[in-house]
PDB file of N, CA and C in Angstrom:
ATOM      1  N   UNK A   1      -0.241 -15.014  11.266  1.00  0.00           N
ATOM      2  CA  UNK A   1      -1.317 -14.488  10.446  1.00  0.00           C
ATOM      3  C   UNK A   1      -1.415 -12.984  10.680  1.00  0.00           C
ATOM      4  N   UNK A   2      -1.654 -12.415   9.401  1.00  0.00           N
ATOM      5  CA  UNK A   2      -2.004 -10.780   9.719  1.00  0.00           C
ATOM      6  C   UNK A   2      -2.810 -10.318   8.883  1.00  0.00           C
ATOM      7  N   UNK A   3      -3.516  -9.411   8.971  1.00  0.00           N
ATOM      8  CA  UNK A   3      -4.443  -8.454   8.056  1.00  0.00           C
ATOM      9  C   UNK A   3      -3.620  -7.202   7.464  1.00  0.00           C
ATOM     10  N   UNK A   4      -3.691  -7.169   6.097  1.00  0.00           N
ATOM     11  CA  UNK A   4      -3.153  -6.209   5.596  1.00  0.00           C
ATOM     12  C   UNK A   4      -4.583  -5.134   5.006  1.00  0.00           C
ATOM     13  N   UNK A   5      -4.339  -3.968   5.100  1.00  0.00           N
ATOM     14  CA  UNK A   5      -5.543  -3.233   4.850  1.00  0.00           C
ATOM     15  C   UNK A   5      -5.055  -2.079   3.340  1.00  0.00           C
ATOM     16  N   UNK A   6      -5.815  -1.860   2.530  1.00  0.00           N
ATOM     17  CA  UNK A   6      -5.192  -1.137   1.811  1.00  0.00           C
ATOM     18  C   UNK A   6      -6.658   0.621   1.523  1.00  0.00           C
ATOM     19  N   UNK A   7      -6.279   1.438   2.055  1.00  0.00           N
ATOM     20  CA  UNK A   7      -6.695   2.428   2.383  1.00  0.00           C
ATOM     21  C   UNK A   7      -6.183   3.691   1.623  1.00  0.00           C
ATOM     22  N   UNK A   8      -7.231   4.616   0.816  1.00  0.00           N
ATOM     23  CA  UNK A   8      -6.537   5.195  -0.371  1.00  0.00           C
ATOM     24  C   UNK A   8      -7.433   6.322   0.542  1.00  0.00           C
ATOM     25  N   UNK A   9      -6.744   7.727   0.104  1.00  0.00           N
ATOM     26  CA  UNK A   9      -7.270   8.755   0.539  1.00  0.00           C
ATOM     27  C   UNK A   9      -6.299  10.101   0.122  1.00  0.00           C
ATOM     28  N   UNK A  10      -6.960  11.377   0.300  1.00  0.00           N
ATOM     29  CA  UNK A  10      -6.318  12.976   0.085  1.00  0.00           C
ATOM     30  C   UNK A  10      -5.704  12.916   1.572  1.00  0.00           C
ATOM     31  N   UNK A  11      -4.479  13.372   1.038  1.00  0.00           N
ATOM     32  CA  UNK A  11      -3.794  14.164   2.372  1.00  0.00           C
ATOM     33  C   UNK A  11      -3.461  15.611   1.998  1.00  0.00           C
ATOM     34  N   UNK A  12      -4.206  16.303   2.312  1.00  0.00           N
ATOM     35  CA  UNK A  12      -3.848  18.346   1.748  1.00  0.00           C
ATOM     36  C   UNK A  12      -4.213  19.108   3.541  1.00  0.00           C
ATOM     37  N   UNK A  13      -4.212  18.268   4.660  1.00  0.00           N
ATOM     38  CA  UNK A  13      -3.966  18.926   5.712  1.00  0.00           C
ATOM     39  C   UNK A  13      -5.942  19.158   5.915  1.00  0.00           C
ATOM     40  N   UNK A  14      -6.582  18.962   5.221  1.00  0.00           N
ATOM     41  CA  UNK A  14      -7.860  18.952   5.807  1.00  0.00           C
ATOM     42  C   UNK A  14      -8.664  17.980   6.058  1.00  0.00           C
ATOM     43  N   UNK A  15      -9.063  17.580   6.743  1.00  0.00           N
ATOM     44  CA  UNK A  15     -10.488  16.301   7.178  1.00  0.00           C
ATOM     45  C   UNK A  15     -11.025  15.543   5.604  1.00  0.00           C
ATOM     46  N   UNK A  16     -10.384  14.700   5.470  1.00  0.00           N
ATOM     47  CA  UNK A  16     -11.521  14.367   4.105  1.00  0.00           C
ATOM     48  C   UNK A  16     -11.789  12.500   4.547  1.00  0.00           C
ATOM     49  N   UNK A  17     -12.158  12.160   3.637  1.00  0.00           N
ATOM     50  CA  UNK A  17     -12.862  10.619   3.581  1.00  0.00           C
ATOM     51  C   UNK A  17     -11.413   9.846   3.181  1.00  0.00           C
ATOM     52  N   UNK A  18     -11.505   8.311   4.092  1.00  0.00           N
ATOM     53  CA  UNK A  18     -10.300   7.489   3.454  1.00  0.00           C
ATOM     54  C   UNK A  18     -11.363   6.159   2.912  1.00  0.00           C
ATOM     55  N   UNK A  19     -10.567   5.732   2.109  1.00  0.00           N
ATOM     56  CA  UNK A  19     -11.839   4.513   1.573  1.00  0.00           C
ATOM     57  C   UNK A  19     -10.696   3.317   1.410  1.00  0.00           C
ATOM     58  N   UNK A  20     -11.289   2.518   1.900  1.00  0.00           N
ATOM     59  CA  UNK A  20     -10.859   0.792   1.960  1.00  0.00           C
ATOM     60  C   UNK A  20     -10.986   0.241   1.103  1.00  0.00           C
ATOM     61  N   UNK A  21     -10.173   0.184  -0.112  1.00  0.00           N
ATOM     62  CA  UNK A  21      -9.912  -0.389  -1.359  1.00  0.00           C
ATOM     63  C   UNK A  21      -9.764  -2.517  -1.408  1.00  0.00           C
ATOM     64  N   UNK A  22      -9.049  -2.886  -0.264  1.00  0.00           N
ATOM     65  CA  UNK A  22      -9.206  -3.944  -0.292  1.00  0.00           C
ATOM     66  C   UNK A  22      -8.764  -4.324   1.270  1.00  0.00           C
ATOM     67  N   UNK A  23      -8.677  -5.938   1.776  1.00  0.00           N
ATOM     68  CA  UNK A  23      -8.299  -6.573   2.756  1.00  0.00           C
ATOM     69  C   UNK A  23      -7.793  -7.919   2.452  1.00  0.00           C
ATOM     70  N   UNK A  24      -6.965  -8.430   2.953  1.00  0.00           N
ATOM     71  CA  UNK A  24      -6.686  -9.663   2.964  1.00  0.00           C
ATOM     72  C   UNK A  24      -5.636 -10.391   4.225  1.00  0.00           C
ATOM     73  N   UNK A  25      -5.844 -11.735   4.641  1.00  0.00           N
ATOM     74  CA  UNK A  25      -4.746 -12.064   5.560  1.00  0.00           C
ATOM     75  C   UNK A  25      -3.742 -12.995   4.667  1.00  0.00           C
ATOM     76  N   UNK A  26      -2.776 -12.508   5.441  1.00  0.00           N
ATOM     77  CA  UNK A  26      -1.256 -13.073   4.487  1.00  0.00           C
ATOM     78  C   UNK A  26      -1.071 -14.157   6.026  1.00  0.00           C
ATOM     79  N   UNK A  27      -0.059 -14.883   5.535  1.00  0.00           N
ATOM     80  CA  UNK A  27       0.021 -16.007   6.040  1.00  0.00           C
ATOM     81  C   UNK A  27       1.368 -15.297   6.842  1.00  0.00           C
ATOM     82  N   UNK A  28       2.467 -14.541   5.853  1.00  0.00           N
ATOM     83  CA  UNK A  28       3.927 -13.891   6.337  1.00  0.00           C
ATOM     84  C   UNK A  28       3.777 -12.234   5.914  1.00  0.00           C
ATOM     85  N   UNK A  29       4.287 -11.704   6.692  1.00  0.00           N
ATOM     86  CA  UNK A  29       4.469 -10.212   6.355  1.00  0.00           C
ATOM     87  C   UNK A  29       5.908 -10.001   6.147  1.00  0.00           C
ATOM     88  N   UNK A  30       5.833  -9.669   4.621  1.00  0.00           N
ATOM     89  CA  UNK A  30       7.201  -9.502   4.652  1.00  0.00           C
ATOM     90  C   UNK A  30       7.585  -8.677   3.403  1.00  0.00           C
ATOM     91  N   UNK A  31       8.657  -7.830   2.798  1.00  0.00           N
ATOM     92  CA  UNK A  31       8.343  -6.752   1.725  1.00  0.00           C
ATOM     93  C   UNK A  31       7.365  -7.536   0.480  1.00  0.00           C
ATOM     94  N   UNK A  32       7.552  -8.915   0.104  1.00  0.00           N
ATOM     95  CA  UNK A  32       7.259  -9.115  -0.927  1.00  0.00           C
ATOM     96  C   UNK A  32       5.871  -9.983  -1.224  1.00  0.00           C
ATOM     97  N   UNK A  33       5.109 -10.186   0.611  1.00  0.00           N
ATOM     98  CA  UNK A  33       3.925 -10.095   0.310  1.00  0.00           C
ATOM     99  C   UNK A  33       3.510  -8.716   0.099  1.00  0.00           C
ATOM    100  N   UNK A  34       3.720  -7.946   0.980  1.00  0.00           N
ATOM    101  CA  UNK A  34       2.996  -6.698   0.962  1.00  0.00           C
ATOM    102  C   UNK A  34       3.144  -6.190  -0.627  1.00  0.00           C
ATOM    103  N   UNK A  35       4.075  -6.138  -1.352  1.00  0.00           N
ATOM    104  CA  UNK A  35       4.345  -6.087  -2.700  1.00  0.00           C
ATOM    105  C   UNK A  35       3.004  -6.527  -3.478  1.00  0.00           C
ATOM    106  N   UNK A  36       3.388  -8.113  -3.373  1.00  0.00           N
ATOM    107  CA  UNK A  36       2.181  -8.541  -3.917  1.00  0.00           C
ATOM    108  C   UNK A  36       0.484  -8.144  -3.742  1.00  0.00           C
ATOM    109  N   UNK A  37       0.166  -7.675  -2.421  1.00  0.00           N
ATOM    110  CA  UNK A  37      -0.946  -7.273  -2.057  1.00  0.00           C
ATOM    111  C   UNK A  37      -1.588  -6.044  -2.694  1.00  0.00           C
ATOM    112  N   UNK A  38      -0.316  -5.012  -2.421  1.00  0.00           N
ATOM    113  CA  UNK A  38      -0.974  -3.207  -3.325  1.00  0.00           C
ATOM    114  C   UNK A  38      -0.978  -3.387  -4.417  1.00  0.00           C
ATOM    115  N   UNK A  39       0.754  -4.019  -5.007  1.00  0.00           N
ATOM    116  CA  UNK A  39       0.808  -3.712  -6.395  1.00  0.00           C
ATOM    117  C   UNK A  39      -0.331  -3.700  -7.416  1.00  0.00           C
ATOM    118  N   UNK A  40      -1.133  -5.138  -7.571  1.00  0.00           N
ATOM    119  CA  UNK A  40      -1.765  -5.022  -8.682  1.00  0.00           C
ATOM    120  C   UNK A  40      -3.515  -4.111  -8.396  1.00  0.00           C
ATOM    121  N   UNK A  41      -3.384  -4.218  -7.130  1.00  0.00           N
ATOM    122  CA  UNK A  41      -4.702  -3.037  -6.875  1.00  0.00           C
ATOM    123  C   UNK A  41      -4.535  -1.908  -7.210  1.00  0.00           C
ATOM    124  N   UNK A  42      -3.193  -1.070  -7.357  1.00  0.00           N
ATOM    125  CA  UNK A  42      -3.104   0.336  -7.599  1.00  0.00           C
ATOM    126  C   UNK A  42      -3.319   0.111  -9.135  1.00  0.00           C
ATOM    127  N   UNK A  43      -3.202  -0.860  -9.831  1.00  0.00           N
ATOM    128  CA  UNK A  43      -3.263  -1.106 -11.188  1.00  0.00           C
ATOM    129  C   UNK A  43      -4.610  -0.811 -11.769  1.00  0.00           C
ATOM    130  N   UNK A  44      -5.727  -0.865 -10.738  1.00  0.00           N
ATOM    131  CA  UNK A  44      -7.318  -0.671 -10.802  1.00  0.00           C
ATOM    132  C   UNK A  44      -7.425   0.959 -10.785  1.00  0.00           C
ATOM    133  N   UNK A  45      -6.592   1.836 -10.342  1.00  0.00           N
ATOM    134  CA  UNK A  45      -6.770   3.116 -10.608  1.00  0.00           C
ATOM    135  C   UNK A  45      -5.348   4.144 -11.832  1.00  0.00           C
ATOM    136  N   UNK A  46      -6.324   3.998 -13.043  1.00  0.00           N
ATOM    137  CA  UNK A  46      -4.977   4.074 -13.807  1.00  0.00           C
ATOM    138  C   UNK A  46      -4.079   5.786 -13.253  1.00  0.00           C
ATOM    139  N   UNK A  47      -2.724   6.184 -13.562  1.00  0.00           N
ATOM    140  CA  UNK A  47      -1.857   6.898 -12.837  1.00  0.00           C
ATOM    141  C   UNK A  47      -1.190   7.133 -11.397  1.00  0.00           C
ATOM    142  N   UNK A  48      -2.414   6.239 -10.845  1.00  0.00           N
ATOM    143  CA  UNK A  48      -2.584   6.762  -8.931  1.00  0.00           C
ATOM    144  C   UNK A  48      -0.931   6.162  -8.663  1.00  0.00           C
ATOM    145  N   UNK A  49       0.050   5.160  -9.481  1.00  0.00           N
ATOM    146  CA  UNK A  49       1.044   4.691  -8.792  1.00  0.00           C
ATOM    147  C   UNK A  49       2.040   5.715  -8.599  1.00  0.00           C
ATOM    148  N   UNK A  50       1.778   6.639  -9.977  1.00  0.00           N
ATOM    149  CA  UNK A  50       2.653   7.700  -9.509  1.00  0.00           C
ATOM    150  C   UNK A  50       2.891   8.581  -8.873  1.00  0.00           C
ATOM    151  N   UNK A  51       1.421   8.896  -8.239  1.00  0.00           N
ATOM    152  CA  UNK A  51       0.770   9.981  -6.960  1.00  0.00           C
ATOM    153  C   UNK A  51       0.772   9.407  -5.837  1.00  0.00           C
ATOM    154  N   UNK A  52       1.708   7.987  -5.723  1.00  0.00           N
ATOM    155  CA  UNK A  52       1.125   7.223  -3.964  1.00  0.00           C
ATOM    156  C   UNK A  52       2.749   8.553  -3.094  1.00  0.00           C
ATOM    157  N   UNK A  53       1.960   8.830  -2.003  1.00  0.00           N
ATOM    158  CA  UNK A  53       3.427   9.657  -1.344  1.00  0.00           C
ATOM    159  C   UNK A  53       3.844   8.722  -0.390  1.00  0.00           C
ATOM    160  N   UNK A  54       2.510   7.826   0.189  1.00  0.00           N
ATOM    161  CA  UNK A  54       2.861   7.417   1.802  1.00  0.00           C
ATOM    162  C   UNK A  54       2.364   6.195   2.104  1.00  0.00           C
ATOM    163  N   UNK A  55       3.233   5.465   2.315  1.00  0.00           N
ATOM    164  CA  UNK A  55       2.587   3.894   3.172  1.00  0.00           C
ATOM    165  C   UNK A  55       2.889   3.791   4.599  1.00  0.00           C
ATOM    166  N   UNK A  56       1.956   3.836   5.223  1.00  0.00           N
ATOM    167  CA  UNK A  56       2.263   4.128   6.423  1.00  0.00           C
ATOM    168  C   UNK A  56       1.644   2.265   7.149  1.00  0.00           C
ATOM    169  N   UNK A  57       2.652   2.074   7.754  1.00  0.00           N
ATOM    170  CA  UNK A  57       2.548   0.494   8.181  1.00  0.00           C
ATOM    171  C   UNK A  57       3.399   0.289  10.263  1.00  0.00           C
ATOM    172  N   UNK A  58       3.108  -0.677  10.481  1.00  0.00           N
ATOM    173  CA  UNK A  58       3.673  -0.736  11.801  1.00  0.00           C
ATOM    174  C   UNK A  58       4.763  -1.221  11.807  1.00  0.00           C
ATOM    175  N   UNK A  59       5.699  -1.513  10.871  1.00  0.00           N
ATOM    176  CA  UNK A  59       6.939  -2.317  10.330  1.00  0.00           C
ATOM    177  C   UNK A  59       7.844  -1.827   9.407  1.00  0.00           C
ATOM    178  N   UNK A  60       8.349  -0.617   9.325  1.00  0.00           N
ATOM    179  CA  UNK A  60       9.078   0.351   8.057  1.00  0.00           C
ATOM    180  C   UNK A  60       9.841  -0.547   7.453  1.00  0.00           C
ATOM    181  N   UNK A  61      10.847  -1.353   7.644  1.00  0.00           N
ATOM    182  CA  UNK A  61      11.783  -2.013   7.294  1.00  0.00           C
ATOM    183  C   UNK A  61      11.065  -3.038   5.947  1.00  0.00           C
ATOM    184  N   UNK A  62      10.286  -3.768   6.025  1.00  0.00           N
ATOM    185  CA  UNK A  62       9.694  -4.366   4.783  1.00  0.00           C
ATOM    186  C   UNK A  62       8.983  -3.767   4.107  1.00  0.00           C
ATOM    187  N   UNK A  63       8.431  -2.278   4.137  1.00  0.00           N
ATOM    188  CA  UNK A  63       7.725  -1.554   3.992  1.00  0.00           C
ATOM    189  C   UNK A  63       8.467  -0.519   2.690  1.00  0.00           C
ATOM    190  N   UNK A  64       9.642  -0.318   3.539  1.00  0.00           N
ATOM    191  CA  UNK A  64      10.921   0.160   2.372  1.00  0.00           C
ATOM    192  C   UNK A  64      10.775  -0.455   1.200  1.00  0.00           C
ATOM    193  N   UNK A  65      11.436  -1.921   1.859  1.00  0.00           N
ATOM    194  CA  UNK A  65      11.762  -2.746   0.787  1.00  0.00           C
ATOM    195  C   UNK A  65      10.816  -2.997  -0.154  1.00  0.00           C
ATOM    196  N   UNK A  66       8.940  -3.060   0.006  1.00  0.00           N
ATOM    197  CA  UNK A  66       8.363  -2.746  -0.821  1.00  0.00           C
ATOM    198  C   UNK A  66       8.126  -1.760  -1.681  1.00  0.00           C
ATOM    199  N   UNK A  67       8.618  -0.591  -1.157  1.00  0.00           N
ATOM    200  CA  UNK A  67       8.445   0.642  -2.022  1.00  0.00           C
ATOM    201  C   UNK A  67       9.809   0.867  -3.160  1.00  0.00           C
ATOM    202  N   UNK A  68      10.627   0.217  -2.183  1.00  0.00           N
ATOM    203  CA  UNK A  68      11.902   0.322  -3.632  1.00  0.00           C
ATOM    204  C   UNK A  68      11.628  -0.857  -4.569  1.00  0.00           C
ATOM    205  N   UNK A  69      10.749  -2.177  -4.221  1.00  0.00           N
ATOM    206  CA  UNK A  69      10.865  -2.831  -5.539  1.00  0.00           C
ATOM    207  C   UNK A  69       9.537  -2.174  -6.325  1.00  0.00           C
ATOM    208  N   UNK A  70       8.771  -1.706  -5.730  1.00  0.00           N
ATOM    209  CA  UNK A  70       7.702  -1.077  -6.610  1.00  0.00           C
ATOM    210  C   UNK A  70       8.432   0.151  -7.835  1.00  0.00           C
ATOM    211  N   UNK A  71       8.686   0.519  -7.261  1.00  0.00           N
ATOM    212  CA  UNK A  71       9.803   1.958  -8.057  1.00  0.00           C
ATOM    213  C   UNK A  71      10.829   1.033  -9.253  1.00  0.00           C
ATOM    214  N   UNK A  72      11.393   0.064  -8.784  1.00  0.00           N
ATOM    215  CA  UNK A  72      11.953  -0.590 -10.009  1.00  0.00           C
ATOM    216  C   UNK A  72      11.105  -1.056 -11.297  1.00  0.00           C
ATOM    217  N   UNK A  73       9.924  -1.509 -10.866  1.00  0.00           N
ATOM    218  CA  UNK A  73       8.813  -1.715 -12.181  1.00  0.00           C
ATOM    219  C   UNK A  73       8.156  -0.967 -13.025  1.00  0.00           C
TER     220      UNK A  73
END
């Protein structure tokens, strides 16, 4: 079991606010839950998919793999 957190915020090098868009526990962590988890939430802020720079996670390797199937859609 794990908690995935999804946390939207400015990064321009100064102090600002991050805000907690959603939570949920996945049963497996793996690229194509995590897939499933952001994808359709970034869908709630229309353009933001094309402005995401950074997912920052404790696991890069499925983390990749989510960001390259996101980029294919």
């Amino acid at each position: 079991l794990a908690i995935a957190n999804l946390l939207i915020g400015k990064l321009d090098g100064m102090p600002s606010k991050s805000y907690l868009v959603a939570y949920k526990e996945l049963e497996s962590t793996n690229y194509e839950t995590i897939y499933q988890f952001i994808n359709p939430l970034l869908t709630i802020f229309p353009g933001i998919k094309q402005k995401v720079l950074l997912f920052i996670s404790d696991a890069g390797i499925y983390m990749i793999k989510a960001k390259i199937k996101n980029n294919k859609k």
